[in-house]
C-alpha atoms as a PDB file:
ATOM      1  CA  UNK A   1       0.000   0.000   0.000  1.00  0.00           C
ATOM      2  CA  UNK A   2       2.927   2.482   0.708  1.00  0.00           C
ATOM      3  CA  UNK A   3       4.377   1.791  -2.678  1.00  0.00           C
ATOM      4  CA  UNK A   4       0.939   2.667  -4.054  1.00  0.00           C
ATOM      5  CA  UNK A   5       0.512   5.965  -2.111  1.00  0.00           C
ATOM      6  CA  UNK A   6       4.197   6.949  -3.046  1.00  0.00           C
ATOM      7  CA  UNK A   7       2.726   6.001  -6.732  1.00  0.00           C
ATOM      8  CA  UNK A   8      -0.117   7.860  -6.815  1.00  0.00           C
ATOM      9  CA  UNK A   9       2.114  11.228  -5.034  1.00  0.00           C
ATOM     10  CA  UNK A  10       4.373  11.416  -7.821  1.00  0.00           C
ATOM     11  CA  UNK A  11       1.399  10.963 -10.662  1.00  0.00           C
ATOM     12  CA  UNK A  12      -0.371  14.082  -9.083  1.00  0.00           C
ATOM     13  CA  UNK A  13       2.798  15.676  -8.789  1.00  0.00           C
ATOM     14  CA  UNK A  14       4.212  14.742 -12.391  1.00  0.00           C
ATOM     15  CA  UNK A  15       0.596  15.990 -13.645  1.00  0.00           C
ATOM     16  CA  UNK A  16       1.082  19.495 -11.845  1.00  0.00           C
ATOM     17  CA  UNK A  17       4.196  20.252 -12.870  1.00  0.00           C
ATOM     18  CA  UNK A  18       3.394  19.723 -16.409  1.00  0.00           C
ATOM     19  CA  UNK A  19       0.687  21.874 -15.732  1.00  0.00           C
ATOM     20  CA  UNK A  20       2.904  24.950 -14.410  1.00  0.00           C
ATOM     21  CA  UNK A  21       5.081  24.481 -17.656  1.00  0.00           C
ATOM     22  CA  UNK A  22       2.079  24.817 -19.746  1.00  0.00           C
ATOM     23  CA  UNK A  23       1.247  27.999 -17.874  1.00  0.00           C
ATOM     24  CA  UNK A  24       4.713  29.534 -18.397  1.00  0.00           C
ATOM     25  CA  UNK A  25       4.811  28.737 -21.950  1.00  0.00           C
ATOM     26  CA  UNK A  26       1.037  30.334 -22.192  1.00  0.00           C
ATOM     27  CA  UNK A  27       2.069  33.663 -20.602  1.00  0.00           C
ATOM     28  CA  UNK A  28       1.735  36.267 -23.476  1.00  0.00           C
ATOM     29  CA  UNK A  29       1.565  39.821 -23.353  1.00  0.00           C
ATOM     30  CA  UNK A  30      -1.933  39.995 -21.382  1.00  0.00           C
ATOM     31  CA  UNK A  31       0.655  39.406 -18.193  1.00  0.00           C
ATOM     32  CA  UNK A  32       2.580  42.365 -18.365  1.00  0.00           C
ATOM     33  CA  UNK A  33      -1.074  44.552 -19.256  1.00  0.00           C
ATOM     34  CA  UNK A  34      -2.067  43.131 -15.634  1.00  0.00           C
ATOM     35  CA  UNK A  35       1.047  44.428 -14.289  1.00  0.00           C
ATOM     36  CA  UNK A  36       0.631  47.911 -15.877  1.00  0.00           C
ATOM     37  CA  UNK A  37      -3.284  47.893 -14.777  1.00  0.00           C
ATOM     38  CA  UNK A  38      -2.303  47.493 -11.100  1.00  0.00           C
ATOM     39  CA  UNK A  39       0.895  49.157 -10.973  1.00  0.00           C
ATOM     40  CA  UNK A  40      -1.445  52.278 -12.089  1.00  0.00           C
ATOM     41  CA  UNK A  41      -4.273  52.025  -9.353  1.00  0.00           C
ATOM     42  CA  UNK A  42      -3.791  54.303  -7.295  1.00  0.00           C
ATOM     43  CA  UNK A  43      -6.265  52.288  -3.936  1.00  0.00           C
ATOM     44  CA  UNK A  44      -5.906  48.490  -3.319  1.00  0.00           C
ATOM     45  CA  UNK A  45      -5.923  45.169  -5.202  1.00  0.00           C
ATOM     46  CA  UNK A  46      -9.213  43.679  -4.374  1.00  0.00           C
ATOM     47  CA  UNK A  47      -8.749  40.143  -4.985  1.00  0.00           C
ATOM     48  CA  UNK A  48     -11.760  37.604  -5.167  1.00  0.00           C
ATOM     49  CA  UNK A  49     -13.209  34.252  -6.121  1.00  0.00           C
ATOM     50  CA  UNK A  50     -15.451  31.466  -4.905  1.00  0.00           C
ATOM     51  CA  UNK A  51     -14.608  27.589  -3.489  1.00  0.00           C
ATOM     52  CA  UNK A  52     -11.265  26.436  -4.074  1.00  0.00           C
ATOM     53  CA  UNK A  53     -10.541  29.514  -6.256  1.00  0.00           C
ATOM     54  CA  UNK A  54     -11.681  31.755  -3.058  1.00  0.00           C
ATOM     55  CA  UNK A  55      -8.816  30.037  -1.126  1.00  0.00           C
ATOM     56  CA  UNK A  56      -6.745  30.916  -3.842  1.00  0.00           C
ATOM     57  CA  UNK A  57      -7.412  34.653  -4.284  1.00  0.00           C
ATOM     58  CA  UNK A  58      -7.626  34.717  -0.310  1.00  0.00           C
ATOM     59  CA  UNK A  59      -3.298  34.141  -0.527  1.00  0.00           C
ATOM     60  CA  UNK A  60      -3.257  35.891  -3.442  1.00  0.00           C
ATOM     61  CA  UNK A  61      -4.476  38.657  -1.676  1.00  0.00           C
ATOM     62  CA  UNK A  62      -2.245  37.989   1.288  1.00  0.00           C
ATOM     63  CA  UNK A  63       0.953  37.923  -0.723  1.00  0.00           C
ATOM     64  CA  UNK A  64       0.177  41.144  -2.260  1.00  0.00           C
ATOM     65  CA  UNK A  65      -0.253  42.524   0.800  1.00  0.00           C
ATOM     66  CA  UNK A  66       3.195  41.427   1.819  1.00  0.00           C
ATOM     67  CA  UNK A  67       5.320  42.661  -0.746  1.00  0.00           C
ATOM     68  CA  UNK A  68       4.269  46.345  -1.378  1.00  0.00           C
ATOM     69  CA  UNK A  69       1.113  45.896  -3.220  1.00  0.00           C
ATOM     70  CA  UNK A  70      -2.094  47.151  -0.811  1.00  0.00           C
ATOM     71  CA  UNK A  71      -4.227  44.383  -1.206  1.00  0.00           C
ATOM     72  CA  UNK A  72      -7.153  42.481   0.508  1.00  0.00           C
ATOM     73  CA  UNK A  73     -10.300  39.307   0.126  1.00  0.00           C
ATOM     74  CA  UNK A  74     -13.626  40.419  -0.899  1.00  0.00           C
ATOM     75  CA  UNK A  75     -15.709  37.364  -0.588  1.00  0.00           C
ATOM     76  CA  UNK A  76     -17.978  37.632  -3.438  1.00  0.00           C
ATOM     77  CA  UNK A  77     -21.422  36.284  -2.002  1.00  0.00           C
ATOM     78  CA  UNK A  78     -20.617  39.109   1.047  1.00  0.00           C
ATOM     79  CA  UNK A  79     -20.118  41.546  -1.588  1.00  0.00           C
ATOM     80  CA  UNK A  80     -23.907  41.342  -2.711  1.00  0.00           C
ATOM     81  CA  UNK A  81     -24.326  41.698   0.434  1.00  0.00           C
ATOM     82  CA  UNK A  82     -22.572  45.371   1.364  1.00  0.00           C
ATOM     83  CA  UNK A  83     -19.109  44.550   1.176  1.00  0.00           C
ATOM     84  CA  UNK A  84     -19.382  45.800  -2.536  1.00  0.00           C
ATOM     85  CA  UNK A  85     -18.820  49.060  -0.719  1.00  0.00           C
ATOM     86  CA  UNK A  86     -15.317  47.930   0.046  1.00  0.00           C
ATOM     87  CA  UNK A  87     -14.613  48.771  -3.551  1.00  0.00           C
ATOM     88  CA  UNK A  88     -13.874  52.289  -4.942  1.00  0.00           C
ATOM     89  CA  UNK A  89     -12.756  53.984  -7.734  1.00  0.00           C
ATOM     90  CA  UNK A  90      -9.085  53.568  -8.299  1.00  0.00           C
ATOM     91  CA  UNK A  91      -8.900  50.197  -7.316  1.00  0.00           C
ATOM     92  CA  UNK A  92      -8.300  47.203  -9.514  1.00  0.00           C
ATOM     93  CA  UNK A  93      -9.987  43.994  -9.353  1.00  0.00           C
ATOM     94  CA  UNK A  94      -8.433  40.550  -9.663  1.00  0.00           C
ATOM     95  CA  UNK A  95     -10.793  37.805 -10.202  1.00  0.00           C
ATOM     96  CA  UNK A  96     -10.571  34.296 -10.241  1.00  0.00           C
ATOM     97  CA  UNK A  97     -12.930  31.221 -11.621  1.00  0.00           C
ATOM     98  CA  UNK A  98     -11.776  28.374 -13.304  1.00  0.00           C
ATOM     99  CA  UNK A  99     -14.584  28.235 -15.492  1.00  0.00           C
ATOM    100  CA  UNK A 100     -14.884  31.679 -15.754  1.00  0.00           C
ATOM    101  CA  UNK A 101     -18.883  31.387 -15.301  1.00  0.00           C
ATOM    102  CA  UNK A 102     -19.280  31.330 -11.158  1.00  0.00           C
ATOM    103  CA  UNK A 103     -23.022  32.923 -10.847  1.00  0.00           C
ATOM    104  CA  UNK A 104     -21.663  33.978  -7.484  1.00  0.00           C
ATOM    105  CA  UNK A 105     -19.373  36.551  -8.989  1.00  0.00           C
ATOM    106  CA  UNK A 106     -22.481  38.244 -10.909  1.00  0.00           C
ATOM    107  CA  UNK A 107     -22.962  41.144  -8.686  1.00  0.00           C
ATOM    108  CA  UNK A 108     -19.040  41.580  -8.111  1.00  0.00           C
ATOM    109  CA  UNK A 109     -18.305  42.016 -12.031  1.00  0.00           C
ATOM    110  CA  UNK A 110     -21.216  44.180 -12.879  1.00  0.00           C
ATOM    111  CA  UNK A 111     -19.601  46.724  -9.949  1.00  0.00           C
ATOM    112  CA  UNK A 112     -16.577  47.005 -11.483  1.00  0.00           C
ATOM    113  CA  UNK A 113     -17.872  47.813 -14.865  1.00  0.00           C
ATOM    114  CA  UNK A 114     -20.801  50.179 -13.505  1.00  0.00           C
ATOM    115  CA  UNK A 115     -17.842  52.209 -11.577  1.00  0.00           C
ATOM    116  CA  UNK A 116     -14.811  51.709 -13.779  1.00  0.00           C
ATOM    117  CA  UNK A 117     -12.934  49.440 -11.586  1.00  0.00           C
ATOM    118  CA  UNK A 118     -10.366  47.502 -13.771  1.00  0.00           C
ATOM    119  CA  UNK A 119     -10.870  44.397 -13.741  1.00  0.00           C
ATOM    120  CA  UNK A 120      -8.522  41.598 -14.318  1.00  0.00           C
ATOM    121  CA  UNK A 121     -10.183  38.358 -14.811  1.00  0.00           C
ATOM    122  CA  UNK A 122      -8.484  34.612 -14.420  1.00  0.00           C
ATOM    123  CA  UNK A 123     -10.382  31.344 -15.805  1.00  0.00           C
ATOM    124  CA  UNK A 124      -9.638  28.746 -18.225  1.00  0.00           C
ATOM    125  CA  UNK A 125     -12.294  29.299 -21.108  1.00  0.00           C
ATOM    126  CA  UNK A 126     -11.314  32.465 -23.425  1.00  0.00           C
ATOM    127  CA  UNK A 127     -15.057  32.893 -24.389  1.00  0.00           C
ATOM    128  CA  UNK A 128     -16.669  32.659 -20.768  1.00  0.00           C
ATOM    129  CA  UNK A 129     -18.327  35.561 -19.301  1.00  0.00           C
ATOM    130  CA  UNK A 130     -15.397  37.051 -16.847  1.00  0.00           C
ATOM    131  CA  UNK A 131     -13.159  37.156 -18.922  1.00  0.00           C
ATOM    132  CA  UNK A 132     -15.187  38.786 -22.141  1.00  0.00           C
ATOM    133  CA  UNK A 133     -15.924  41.884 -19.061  1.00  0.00           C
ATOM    134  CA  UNK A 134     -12.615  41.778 -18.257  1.00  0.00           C
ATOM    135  CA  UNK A 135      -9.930  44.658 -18.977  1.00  0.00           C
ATOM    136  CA  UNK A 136      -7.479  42.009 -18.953  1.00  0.00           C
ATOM    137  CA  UNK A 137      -8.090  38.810 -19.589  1.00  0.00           C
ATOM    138  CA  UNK A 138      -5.504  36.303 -17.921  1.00  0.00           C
ATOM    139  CA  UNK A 139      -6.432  32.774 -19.718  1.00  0.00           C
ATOM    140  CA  UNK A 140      -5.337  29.453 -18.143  1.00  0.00           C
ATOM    141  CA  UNK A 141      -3.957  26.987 -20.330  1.00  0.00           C
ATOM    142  CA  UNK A 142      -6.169  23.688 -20.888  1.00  0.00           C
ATOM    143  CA  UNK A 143      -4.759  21.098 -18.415  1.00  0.00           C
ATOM    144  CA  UNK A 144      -5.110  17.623 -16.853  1.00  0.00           C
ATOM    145  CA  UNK A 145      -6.495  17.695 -13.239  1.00  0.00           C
ATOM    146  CA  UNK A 146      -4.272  15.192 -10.980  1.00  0.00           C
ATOM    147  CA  UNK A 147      -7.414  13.303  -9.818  1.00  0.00           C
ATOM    148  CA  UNK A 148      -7.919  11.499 -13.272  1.00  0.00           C
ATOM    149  CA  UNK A 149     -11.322  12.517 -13.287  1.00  0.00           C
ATOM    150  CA  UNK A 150     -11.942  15.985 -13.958  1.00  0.00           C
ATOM    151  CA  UNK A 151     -13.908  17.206 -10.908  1.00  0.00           C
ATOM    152  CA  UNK A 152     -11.179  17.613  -8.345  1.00  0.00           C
ATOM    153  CA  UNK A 153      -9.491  20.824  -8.724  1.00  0.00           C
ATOM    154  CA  UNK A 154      -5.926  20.373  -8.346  1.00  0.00           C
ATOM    155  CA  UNK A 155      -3.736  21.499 -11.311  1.00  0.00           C
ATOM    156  CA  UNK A 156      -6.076  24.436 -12.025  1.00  0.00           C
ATOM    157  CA  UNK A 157      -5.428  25.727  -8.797  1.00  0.00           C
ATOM    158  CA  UNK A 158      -1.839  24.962  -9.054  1.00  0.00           C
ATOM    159  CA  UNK A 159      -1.630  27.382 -11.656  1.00  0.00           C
ATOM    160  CA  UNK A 160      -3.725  29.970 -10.141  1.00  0.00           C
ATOM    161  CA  UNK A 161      -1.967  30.325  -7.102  1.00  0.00           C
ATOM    162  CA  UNK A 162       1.565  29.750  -9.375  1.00  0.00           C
ATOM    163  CA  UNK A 163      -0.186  32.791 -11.751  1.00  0.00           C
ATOM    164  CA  UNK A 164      -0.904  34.943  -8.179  1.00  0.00           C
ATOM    165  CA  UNK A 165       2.773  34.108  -7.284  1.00  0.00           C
ATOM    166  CA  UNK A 166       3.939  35.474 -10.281  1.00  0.00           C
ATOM    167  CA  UNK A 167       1.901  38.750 -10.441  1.00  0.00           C
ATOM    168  CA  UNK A 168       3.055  39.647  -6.852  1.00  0.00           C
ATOM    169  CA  UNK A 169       7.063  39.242  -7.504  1.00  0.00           C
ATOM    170  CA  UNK A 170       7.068  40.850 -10.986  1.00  0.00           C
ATOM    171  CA  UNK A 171       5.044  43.434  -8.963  1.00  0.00           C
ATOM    172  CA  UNK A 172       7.347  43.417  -6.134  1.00  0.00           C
ATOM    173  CA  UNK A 173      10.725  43.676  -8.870  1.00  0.00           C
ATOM    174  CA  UNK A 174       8.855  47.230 -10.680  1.00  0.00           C
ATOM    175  CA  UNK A 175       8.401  48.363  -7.357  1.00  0.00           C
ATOM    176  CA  UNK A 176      12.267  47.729  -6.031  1.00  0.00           C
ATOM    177  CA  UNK A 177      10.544  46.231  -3.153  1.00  0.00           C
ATOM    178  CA  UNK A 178      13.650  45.000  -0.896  1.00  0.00           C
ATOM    179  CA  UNK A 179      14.184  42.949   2.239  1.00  0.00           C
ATOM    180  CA  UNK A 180      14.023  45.564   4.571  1.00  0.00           C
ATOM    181  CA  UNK A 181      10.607  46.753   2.907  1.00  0.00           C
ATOM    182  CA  UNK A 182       9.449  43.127   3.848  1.00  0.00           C
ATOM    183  CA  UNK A 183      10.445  43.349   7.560  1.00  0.00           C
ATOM    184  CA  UNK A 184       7.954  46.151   7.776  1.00  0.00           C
ATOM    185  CA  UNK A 185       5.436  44.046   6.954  1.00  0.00           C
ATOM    186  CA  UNK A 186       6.635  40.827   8.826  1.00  0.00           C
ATOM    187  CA  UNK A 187       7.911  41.074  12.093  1.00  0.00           C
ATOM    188  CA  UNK A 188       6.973  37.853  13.288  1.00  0.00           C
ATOM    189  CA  UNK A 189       7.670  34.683  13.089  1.00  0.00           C
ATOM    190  CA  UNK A 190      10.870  32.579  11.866  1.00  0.00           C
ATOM    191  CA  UNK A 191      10.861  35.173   8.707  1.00  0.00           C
ATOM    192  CA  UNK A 192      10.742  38.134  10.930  1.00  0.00           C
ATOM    193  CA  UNK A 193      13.519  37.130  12.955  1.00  0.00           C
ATOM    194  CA  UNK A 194      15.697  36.570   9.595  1.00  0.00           C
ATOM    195  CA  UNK A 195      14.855  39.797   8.794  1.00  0.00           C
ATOM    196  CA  UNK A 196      15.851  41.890  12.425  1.00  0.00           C
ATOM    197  CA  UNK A 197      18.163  44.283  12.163  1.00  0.00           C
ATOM    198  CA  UNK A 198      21.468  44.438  14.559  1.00  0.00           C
ATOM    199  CA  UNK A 199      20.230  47.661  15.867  1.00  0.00           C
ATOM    200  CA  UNK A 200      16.825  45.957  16.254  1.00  0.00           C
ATOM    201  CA  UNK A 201      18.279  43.636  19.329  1.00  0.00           C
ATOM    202  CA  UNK A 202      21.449  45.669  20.466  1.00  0.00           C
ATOM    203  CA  UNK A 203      21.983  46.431  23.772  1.00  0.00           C
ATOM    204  CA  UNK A 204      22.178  50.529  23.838  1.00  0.00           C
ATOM    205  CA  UNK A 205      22.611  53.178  26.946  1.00  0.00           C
ATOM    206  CA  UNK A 206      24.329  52.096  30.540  1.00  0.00           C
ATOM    207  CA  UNK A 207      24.158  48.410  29.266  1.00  0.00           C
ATOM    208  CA  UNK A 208      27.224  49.000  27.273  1.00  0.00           C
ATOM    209  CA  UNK A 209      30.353  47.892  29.279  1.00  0.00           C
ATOM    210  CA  UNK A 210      33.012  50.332  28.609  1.00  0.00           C
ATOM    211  CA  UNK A 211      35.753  51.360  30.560  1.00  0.00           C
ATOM    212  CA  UNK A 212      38.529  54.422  29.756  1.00  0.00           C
ATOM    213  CA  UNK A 213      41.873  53.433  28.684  1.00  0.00           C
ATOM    214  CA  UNK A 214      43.860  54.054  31.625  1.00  0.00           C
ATOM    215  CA  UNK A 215      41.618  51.997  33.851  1.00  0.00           C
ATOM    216  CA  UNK A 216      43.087  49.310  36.146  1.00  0.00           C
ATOM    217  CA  UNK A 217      42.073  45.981  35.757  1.00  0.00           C
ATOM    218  CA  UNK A 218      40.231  45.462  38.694  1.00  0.00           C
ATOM    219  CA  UNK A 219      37.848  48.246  37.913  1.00  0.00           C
ATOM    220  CA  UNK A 220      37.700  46.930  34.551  1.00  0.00           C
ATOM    221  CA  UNK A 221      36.804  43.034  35.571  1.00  0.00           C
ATOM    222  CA  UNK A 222      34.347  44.450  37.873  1.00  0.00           C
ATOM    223  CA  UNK A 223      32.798  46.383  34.483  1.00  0.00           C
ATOM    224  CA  UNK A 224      32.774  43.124  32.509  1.00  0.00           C
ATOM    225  CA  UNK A 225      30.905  41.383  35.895  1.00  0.00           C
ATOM    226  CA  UNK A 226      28.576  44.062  36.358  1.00  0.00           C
ATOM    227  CA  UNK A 227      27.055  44.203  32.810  1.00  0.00           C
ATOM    228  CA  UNK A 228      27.204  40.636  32.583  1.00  0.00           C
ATOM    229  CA  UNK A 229      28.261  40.286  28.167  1.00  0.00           C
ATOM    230  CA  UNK A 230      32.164  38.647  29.422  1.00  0.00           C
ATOM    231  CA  UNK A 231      33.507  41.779  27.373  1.00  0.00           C
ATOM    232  CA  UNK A 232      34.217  45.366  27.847  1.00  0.00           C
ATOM    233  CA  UNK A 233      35.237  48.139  25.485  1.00  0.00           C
ATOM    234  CA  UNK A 234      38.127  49.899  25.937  1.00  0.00           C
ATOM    235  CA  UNK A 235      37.622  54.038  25.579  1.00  0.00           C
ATOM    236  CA  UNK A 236      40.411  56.481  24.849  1.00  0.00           C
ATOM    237  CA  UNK A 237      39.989  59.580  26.617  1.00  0.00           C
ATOM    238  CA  UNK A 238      37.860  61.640  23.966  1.00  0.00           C
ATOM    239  CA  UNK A 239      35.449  58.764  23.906  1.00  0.00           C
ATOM    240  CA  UNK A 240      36.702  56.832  21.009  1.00  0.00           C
ATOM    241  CA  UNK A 241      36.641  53.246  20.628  1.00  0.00           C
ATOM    242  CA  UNK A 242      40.163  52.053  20.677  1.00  0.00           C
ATOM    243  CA  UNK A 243      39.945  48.204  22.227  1.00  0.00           C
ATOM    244  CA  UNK A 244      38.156  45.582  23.564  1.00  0.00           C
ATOM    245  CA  UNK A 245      38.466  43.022  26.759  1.00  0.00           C
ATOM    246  CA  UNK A 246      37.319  39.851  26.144  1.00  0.00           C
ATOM    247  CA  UNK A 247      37.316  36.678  28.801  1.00  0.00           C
ATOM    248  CA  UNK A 248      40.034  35.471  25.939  1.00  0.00           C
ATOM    249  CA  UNK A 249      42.176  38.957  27.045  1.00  0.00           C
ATOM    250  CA  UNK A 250      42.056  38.115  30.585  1.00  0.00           C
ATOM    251  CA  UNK A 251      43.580  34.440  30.131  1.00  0.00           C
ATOM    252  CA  UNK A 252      46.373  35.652  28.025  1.00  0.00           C
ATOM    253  CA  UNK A 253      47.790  37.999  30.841  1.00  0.00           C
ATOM    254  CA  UNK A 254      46.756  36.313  33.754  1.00  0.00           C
ATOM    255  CA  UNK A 255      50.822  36.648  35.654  1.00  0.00           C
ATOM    256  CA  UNK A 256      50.386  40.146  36.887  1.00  0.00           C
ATOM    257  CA  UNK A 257      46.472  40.805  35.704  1.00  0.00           C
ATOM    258  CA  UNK A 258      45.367  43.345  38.535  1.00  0.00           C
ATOM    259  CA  UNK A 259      48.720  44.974  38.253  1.00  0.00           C
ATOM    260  CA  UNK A 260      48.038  46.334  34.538  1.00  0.00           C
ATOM    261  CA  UNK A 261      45.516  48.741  33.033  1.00  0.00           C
ATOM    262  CA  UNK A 262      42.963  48.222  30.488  1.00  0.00           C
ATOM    263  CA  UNK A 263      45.529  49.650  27.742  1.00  0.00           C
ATOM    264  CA  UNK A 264      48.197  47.248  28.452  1.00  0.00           C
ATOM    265  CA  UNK A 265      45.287  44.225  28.264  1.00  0.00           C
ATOM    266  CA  UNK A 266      43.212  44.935  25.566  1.00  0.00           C
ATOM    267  CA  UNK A 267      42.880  43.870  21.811  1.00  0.00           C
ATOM    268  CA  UNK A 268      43.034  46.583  19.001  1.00  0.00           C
ATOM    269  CA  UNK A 269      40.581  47.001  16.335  1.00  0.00           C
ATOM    270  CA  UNK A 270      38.355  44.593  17.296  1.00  0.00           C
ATOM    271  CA  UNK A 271      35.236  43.287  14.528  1.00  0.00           C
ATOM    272  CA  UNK A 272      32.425  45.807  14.743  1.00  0.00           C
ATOM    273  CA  UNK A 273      29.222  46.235  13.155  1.00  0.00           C
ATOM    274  CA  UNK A 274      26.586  48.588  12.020  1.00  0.00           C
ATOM    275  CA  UNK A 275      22.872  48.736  13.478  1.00  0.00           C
ATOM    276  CA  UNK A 276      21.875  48.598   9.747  1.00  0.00           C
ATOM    277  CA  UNK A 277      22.987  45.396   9.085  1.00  0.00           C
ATOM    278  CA  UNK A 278      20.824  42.122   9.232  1.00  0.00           C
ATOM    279  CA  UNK A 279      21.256  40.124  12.493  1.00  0.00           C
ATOM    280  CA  UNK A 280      21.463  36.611  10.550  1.00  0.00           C
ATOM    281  CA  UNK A 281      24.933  39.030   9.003  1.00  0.00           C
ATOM    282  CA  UNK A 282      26.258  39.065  12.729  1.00  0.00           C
ATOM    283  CA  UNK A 283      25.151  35.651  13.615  1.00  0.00           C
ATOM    284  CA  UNK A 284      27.539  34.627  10.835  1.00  0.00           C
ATOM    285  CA  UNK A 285      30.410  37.063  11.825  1.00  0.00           C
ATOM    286  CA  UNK A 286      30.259  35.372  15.398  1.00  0.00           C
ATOM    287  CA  UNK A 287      30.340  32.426  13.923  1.00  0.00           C
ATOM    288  CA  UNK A 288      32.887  32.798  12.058  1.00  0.00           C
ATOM    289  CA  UNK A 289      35.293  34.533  14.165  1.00  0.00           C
ATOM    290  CA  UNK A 290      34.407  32.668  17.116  1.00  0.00           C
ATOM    291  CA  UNK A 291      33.122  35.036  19.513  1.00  0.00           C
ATOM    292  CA  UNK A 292      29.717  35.776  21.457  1.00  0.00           C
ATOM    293  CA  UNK A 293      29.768  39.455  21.343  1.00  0.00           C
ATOM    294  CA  UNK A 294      29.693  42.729  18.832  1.00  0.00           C
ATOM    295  CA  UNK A 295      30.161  46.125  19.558  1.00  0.00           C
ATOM    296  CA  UNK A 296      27.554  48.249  17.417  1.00  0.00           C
ATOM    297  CA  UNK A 297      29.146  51.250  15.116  1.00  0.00           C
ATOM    298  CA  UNK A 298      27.044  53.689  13.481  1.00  0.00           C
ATOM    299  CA  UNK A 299      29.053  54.363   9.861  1.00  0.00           C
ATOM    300  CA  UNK A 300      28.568  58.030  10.440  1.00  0.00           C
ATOM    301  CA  UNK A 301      30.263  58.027  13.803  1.00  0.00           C
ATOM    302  CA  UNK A 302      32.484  54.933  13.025  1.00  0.00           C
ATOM    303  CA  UNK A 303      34.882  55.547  16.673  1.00  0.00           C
ATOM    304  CA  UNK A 304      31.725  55.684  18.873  1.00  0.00           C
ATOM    305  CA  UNK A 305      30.153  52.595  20.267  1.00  0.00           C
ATOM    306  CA  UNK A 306      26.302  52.512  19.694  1.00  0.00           C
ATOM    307  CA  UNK A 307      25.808  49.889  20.925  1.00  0.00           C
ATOM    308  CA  UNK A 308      26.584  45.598  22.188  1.00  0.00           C
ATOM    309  CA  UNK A 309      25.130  42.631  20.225  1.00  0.00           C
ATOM    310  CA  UNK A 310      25.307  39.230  21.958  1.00  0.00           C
ATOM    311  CA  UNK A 311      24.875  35.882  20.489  1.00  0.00           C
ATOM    312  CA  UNK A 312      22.165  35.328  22.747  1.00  0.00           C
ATOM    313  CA  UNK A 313      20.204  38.426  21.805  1.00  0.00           C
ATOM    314  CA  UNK A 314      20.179  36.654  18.440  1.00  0.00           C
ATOM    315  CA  UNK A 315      18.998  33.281  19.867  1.00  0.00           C
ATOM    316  CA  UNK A 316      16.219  35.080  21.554  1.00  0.00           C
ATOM    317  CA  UNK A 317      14.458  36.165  18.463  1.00  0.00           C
ATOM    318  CA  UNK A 318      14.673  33.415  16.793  1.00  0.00           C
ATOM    319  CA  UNK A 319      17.573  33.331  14.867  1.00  0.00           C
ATOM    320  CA  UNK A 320      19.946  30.129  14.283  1.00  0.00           C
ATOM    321  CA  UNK A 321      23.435  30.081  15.909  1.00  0.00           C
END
C-alpha cells in the first residue's frame, strides 16, 4: 500500500508540474497589461473568487499585501451583500474562476464595470463571461487535473496560485521592493527574525560595558561582571573606541592581571558592526570569528560605540546560531 501511495504522489505531482510548464509557456503579453493595470491604481488590489478559487485569491491577496502591493479578500457572495462598498474607484480587481462562469461573482463584475474598476479576470475558457468583461483577460492553459477525473481541482489551482505568485514578484521587482521593505510588513515569526536588524536587538545606553583606557584591571573586571556580556570596550579619553576586553584577554595575561591597566590588556581594532545590518549578518560574523559578542558602530560616527550585540540576543528572536 505504501508503494501505491508513493505512486499515486508522484502521478499528481508529475501531472502538476506539467501543468505549471504549460502555464509559463502560455504567458503572453496579457501578463505584463495586468502588471501595468495594477501598478497604475492608485487604492488596493481587491482580490476575489469562490470555493477552491476563493482560497486561492484569499493568498493571493495575502501575498500582495506582503510585498508592497495594498491588497485584501472580498468574498464575493458578502459583496452582494454590502461589502461591494469595500470597492472604490481607483482600485483594480483581480478575479478568479476556473470556469470563468461562477453565478456567485455576478454582482461583483457588474460593480466594477458600472464604476470603472479595472478588472482583471483569471479562468480557463477564453469565451466565458469574466473574462469577455474583463480589462485584462488572464487565460489558463487547458490542463489535466491530478485526480484522473476531472472534478477535483488540483492542477487548475496549481496554476492559479503559481499565476498569483507570479503577479506579486514581478510586482514586487517594478516596485524595487527589498528585504528591509518586507520586515515592515513581517515582524513575526521565523521570517521576521531573519529579517531583524542588529540595531533591532542591540543592547544601547548604561548596558554598554566600557571602561577608559587608563583603567586598572580590577575596575575593569568588575565592568565586565557588572554588565554581565564577558567583554568590555576599551575608551580612549575623547570617547573613542580604541579596544576591547574579552574573557580570551584576561587568560592571556593572567601573571600580573590586577597589576596592569585596560591599555596594556586589551585587543586593538576589534570586529564591529553597524545597526543597519541584518542580524542573521552578525550571527555569521560570530560564527565565524568565534566570539559571542559585537560592539555596534554607526558608519557616520564609526569611533563611537552605539551599541553591544550578543549571540544570545540573536537566539532570543529566533535566529539560528
Amino acid at each position: 500500500m505504501a508503494k501505491d501511495s508513493l505512486d499515486i504522489a508522484r502521478r499528481v505531482i508529475r501531472i502538476e508540474e506539467q501543468a505549471l510548464n504549460k502555464l509559463g509557456k502560455a504567458l503572453d503579453s496579457t501578463f505584463d497589461e495586468a502588471i501595468s493595470l495594477i501598478l497604475g491604481a492608485s487604492g488596493r488590489v481587491i482580490v476575489s473568487g469562490i470555493g477552491k478559487s476563493g482560497h486561492i485569491a484569499r493568498k493571493i491577496a495575502a501575498t500582495l499585501a506582503s510585498t508592497g502591493t495594498p491588497a485584501h479578500f472580498v468574498h464575493p457572495a458578502e459583496a452582494s451583500h454590502g461589502d461591494l462598498g469595500m470597492m472604490s474607484r481607483g482600485d483594480a480587481a483581480l478575479v478568479l474562476s476556473n470556469s470563468g462562469e461562477t453565478p456567485e461573482l455576478a454582482n461583483l463584475v457588474a460593480y466594477t464595470r458600472r464604476f470603472s474598476i479595472p478588472l482583471i479576470g483569471v479562468a480557463s475558457n477564453a469565451k466565458s463571461a469574466l473574462l469577455i468583461q474583463s480589462d485584462v483577460a488572464l487565460v489558463l492553459p487547458e490542463a489535466v487535473e491530478a485526480c484522473g477525473s476531472g472534478i477535483v481541482p488540483t492542477s487548475s489551482t496549481v496554476m492559479t496560485l503559481a499565476l498569483g505568485d507570479a503577479l506579486a514578484i514581478a510586482l514586487m521587482e517594478h516596485r524595487a521592493f527589498t528585504p528591509e521593505n518586507f520586515r515592515k510588513f513581517h515582524p513575526g515569526g521565523k521570517l521576521g527574525a531573519r529579517l531583524s536588524l542588529v540595531g533591532d536587538l542591540m543592547h544601547i545606553g548604561a548596558a554598554i560595558p566600557i571602561v577608559k583606557i587608563n583603567t586598572p584591571m580590577t575596575d575593569a573586571l568588575l565592568e565586565m561582571s557588572q554588565k554581565g556580556f564577558g567583554v568590555v570596550a576599551v575608551c580612549d579619553e575623547n570617547g573613542d573606541f580604541v579596544g576591547v576586553i574579552t574573557d580570551g584577554d584576561l587568560r592571556r595575561h593572567m601573571t600580573g592581571l590586577l597589576e596592569q591597566n585596560a591599555a596594556q590588556v586589551m585587543t586593538k581594532c576589534p570586529t564591529t558592526i553597524s545597526p543597519e545590518v541584518l542580524a542573521e549578518t552578525a550571527v555569521a560574523t560570530m560564527n565565524q570569528r568565534q566570539i559571542t559578542c559585537l560592539f555596534v558602530v554607526d558608519p557616520s560616527k564609526p569611533s563611537k560605540v552605539a551599541g553591544l550585540l550578543h549571540i544570545h540576543d540573536c537566539l532570543r528572536a529566533g535566529l539560528e546560531k
